[in-house]
C-alpha atoms as a PDB file:
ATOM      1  CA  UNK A   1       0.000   0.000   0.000  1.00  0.00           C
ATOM      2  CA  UNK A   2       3.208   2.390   0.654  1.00  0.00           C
ATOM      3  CA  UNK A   3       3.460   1.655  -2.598  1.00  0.00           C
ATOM      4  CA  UNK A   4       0.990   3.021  -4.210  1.00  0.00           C
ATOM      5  CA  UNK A   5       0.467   6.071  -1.805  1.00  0.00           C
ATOM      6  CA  UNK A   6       3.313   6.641  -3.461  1.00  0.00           C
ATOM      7  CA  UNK A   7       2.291   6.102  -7.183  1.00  0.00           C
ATOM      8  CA  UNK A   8      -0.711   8.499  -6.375  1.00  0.00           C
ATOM      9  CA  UNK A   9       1.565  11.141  -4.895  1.00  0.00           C
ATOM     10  CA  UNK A  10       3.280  11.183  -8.208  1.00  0.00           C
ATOM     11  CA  UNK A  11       0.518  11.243 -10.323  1.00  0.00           C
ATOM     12  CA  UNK A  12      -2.100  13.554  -8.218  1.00  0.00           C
ATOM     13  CA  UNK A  13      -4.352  10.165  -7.944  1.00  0.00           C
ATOM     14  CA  UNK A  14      -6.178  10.451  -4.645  1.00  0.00           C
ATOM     15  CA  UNK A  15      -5.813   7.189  -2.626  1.00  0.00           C
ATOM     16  CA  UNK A  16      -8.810   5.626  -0.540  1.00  0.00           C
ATOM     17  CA  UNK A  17      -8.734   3.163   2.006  1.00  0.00           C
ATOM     18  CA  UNK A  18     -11.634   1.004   2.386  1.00  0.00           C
ATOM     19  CA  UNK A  19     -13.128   3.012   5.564  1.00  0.00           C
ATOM     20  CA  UNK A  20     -13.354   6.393   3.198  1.00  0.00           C
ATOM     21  CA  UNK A  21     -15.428   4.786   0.620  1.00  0.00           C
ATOM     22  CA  UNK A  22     -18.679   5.236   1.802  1.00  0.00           C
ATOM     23  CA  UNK A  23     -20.600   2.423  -0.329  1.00  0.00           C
ATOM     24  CA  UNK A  24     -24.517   1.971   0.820  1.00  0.00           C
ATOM     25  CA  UNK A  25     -23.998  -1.222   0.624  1.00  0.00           C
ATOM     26  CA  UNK A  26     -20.708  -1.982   1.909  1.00  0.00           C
ATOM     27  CA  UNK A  27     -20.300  -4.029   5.131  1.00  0.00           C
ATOM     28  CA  UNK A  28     -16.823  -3.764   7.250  1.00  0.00           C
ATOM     29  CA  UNK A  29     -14.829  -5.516   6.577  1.00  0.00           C
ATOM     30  CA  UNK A  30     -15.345  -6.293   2.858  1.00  0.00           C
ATOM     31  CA  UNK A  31     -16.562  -9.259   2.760  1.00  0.00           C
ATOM     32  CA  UNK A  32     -19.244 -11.801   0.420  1.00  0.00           C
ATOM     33  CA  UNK A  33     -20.544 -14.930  -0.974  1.00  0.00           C
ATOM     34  CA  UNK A  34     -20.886 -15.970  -4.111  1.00  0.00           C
ATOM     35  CA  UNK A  35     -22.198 -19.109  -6.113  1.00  0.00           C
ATOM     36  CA  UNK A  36     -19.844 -20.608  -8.463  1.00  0.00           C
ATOM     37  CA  UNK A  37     -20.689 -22.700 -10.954  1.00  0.00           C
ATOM     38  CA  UNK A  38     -21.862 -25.668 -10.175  1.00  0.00           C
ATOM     39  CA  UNK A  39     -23.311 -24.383  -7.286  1.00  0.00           C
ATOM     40  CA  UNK A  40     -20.730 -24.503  -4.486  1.00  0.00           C
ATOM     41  CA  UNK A  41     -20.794 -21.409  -2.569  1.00  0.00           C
ATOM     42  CA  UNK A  42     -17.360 -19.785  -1.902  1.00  0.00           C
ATOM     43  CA  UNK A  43     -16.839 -16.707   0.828  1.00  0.00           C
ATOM     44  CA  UNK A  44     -14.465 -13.880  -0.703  1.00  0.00           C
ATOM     45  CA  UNK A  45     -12.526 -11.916   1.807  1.00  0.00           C
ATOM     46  CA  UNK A  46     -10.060  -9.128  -0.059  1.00  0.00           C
ATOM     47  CA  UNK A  47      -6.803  -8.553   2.054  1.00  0.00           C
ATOM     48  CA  UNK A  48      -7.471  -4.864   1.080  1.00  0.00           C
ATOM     49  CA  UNK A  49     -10.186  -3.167  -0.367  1.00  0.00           C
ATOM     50  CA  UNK A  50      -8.909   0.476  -1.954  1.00  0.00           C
ATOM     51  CA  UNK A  51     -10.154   2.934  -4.789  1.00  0.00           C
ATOM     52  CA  UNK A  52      -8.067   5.320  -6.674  1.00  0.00           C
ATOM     53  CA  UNK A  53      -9.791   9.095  -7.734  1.00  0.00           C
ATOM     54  CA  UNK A  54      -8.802  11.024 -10.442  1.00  0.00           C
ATOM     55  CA  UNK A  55     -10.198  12.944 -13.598  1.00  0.00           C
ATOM     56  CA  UNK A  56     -10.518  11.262 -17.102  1.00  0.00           C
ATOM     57  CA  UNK A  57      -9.118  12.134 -20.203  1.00  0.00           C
ATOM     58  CA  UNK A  58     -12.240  14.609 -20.510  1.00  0.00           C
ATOM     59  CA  UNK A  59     -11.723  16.237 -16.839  1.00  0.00           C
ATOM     60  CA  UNK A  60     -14.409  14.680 -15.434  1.00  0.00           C
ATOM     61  CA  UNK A  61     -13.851  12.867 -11.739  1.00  0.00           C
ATOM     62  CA  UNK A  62     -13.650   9.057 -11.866  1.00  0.00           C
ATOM     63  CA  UNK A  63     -13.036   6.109  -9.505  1.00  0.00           C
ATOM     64  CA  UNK A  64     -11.568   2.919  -9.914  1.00  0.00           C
ATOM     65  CA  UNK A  65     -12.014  -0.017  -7.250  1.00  0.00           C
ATOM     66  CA  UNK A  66      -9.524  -2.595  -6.358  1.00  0.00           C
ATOM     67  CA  UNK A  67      -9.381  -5.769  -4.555  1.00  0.00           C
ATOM     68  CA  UNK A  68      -5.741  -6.428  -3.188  1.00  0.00           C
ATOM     69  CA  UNK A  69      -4.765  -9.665  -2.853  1.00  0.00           C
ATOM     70  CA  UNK A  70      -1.246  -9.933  -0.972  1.00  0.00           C
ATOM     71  CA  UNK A  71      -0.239 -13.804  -2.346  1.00  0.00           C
ATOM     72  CA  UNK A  72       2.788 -14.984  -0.252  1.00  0.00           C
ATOM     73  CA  UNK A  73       2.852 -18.409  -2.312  1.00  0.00           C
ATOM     74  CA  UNK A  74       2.241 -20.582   0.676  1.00  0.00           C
ATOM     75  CA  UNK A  75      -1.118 -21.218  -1.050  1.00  0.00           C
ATOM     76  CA  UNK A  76      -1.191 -24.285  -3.601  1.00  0.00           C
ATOM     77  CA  UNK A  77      -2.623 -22.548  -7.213  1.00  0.00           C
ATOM     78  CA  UNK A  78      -4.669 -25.043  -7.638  1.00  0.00           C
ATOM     79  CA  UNK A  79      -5.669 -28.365  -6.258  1.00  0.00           C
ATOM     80  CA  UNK A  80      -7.674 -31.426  -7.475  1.00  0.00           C
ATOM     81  CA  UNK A  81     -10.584 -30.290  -6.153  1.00  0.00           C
ATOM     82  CA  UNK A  82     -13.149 -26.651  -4.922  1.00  0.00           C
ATOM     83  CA  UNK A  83     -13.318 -27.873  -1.483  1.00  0.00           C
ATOM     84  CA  UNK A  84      -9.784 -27.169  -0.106  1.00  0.00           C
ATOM     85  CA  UNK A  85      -8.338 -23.744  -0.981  1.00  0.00           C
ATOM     86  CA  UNK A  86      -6.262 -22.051  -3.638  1.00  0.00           C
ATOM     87  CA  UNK A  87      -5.531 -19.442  -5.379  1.00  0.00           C
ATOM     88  CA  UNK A  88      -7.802 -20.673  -8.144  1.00  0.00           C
ATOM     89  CA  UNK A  89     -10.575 -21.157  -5.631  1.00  0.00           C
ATOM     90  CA  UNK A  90     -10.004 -17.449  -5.442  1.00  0.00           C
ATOM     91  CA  UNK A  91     -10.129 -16.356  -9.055  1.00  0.00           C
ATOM     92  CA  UNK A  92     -13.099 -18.066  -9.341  1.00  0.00           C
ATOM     93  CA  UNK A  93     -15.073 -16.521  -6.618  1.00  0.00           C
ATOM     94  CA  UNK A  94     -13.595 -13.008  -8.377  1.00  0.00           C
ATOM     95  CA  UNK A  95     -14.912 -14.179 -11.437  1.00  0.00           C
ATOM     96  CA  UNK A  96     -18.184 -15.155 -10.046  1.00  0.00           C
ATOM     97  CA  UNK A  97     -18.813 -12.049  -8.562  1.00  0.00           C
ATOM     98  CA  UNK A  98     -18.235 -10.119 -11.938  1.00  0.00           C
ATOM     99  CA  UNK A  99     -20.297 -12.483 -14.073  1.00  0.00           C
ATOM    100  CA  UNK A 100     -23.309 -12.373 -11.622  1.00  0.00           C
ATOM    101  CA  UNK A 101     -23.304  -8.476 -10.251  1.00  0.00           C
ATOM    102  CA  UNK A 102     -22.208  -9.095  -6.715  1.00  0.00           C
ATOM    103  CA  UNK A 103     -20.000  -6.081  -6.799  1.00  0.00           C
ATOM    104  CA  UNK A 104     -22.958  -4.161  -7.880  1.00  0.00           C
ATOM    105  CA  UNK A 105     -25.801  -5.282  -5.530  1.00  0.00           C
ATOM    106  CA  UNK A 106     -24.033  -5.890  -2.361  1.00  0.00           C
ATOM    107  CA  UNK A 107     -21.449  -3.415  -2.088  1.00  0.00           C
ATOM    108  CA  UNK A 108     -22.223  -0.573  -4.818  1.00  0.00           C
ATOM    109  CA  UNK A 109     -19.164  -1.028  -6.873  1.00  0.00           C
ATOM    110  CA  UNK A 110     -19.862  -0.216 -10.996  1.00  0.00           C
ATOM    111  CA  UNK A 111     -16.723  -2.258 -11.737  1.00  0.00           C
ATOM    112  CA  UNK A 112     -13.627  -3.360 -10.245  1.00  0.00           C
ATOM    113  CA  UNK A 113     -10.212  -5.038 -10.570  1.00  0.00           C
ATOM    114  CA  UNK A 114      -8.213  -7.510  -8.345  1.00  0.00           C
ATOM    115  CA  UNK A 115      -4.624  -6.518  -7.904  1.00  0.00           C
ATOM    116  CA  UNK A 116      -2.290  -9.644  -6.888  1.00  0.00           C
ATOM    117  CA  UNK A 117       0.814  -9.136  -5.874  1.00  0.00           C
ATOM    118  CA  UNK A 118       2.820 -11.977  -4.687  1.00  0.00           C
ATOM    119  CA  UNK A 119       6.349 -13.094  -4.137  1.00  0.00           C
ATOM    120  CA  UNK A 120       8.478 -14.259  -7.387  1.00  0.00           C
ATOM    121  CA  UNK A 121       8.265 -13.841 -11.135  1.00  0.00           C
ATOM    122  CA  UNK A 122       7.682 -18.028 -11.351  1.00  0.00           C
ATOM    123  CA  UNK A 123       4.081 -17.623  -8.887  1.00  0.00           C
ATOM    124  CA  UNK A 124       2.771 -14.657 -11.117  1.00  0.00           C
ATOM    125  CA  UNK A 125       3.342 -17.074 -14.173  1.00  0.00           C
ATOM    126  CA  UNK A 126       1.564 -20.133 -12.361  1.00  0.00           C
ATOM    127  CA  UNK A 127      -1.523 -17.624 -11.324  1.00  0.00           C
ATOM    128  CA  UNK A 128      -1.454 -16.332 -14.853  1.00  0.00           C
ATOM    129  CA  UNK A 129      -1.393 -20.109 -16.036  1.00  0.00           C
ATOM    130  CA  UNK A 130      -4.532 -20.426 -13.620  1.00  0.00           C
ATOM    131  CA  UNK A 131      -6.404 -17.475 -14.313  1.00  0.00           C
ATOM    132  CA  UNK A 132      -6.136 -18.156 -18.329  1.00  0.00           C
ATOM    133  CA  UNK A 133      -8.284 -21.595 -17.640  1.00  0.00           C
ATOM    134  CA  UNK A 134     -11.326 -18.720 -16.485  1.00  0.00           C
ATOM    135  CA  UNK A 135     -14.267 -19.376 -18.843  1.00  0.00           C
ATOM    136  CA  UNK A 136     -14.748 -14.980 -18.119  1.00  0.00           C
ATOM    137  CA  UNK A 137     -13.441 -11.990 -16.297  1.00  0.00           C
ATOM    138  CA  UNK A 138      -9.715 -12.622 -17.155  1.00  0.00           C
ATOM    139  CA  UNK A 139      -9.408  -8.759 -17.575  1.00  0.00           C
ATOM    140  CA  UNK A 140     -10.445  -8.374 -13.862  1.00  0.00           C
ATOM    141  CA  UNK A 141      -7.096  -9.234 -12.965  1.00  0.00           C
ATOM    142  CA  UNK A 142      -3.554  -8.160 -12.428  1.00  0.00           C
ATOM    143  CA  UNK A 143      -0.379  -9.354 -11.616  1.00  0.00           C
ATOM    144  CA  UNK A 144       3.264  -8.597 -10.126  1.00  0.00           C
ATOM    145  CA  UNK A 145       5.493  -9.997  -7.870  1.00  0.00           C
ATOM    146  CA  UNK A 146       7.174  -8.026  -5.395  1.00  0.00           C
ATOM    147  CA  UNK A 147       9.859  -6.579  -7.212  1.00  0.00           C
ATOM    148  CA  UNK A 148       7.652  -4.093  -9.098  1.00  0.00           C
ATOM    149  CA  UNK A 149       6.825  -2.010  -5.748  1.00  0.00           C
ATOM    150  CA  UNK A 150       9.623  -0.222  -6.255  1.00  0.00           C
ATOM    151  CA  UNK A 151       8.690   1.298  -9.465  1.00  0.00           C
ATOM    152  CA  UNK A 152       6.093   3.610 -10.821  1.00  0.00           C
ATOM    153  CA  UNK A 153       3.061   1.814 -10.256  1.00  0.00           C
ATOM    154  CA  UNK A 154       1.000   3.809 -13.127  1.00  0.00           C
ATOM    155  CA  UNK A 155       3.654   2.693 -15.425  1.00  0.00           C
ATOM    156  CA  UNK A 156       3.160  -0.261 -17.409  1.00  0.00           C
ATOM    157  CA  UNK A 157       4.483  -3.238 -14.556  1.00  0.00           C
ATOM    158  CA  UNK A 158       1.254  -5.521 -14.114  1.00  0.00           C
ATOM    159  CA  UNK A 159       0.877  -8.553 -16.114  1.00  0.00           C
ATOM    160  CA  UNK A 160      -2.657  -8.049 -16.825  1.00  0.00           C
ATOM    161  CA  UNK A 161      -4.922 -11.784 -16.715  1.00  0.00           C
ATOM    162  CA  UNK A 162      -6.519 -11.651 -20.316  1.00  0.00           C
ATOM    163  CA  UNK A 163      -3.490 -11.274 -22.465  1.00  0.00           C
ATOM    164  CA  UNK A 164      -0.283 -11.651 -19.776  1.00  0.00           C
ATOM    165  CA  UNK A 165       0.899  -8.216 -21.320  1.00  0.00           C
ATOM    166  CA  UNK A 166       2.301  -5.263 -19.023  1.00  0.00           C
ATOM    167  CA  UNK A 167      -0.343  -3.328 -18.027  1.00  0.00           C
ATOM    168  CA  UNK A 168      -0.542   0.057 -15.673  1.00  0.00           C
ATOM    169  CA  UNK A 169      -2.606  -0.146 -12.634  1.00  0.00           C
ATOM    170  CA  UNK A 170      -4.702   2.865 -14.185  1.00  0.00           C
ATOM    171  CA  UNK A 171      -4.682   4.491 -17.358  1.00  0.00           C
ATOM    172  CA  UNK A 172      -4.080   7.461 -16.625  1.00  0.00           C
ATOM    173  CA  UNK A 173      -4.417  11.015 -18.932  1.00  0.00           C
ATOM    174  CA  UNK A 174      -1.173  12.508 -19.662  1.00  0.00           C
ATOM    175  CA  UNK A 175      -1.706  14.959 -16.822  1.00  0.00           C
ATOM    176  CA  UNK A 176      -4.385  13.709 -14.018  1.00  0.00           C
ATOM    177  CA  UNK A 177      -5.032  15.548 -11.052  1.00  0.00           C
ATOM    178  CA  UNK A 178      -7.727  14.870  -8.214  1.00  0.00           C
ATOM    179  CA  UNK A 179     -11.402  15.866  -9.198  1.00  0.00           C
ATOM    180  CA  UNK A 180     -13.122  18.569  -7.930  1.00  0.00           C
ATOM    181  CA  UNK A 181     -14.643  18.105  -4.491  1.00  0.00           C
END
């Protein structure tokens, strides 16, 4: 998160933590259910829930949501079957809430990503690997290891889950500033 407080200082992006956001619908800590296909229910916990405000490319105020998910690899990717946990347990509750509006009903969100970044360059291949077997919502996702939170976050540094490309946490226009409160 130090991270990209610092990202935002850069780029005049204003930074909220999950007790500024003020959703309706929103319950402390973030937290849901979701049913997956096949009808197994799955609880989805974010280990940070954080939006980023600034203006678009035609000045008017915008926020994007994101769903951190701090991956320290001690979690198998995936695993024969739903019932024990991994990260692809996780992607597909993520996906599940996309597909079917959770984001929207429960906690007031237009649209969202999930941000994981986890230890080495090998686990972000292995949860790209994972996240590219998704029948939808691979472009919910990014990707980094560790080694990127030292750089400009807004620059290009996220492998992104629907093509593996580099990929900015926002797109930014050439010269954002905060919106007009």
């Amino acid at each position: 998160m130090l991270s990209i407080e610092r990202a935002c200082l850069k780029h005049g992006v204003r930074l909220l933590y999950e007790d500024e956001l003020d959703l309706p619908a929103a319950k402390q800590p973030f937290q849901w259910w979701v049913k997956i296909e096949g009808g197994m229910k799955l609880g989805v916990i974010p280990d940070r829930v954080f939006a980023l405000e600034f203006t678009d490319r035609a000045g008017r105020p915008e926020r994007a949501y994101f769903f951190l998910e701090a991956d320290r690899g001690t979690m198998p990717v995936v695993r024969k079957n739903l019932f024990q946990t991994s990260f692809r347990r996780k992607l597909l509750a993520y996906e599940s809430t996309w597909s079917n509006k959770v984001h929207v009903r429960q906690l007031g969100i237009h649209r969202f990503r999930v941000l994981t970044v986890t230890t080495i360059a090998a686990r972000v291949q292995s949860l790209l690997d994972a996240c590219s077997k998704l029948k939808r919502g691979h472009g919910l996702f990014l990707f980094a290891d560790t080694s990127v939170l030292e750089k400009d976050l807004f620059s290009p540094v996220f492998r992104n889950g629907k093509t593996g490309e580099l990929s900015p946490l926002l797109d930014l226009p050439d010269s954002a500033t905060l919106p007009v409160s």
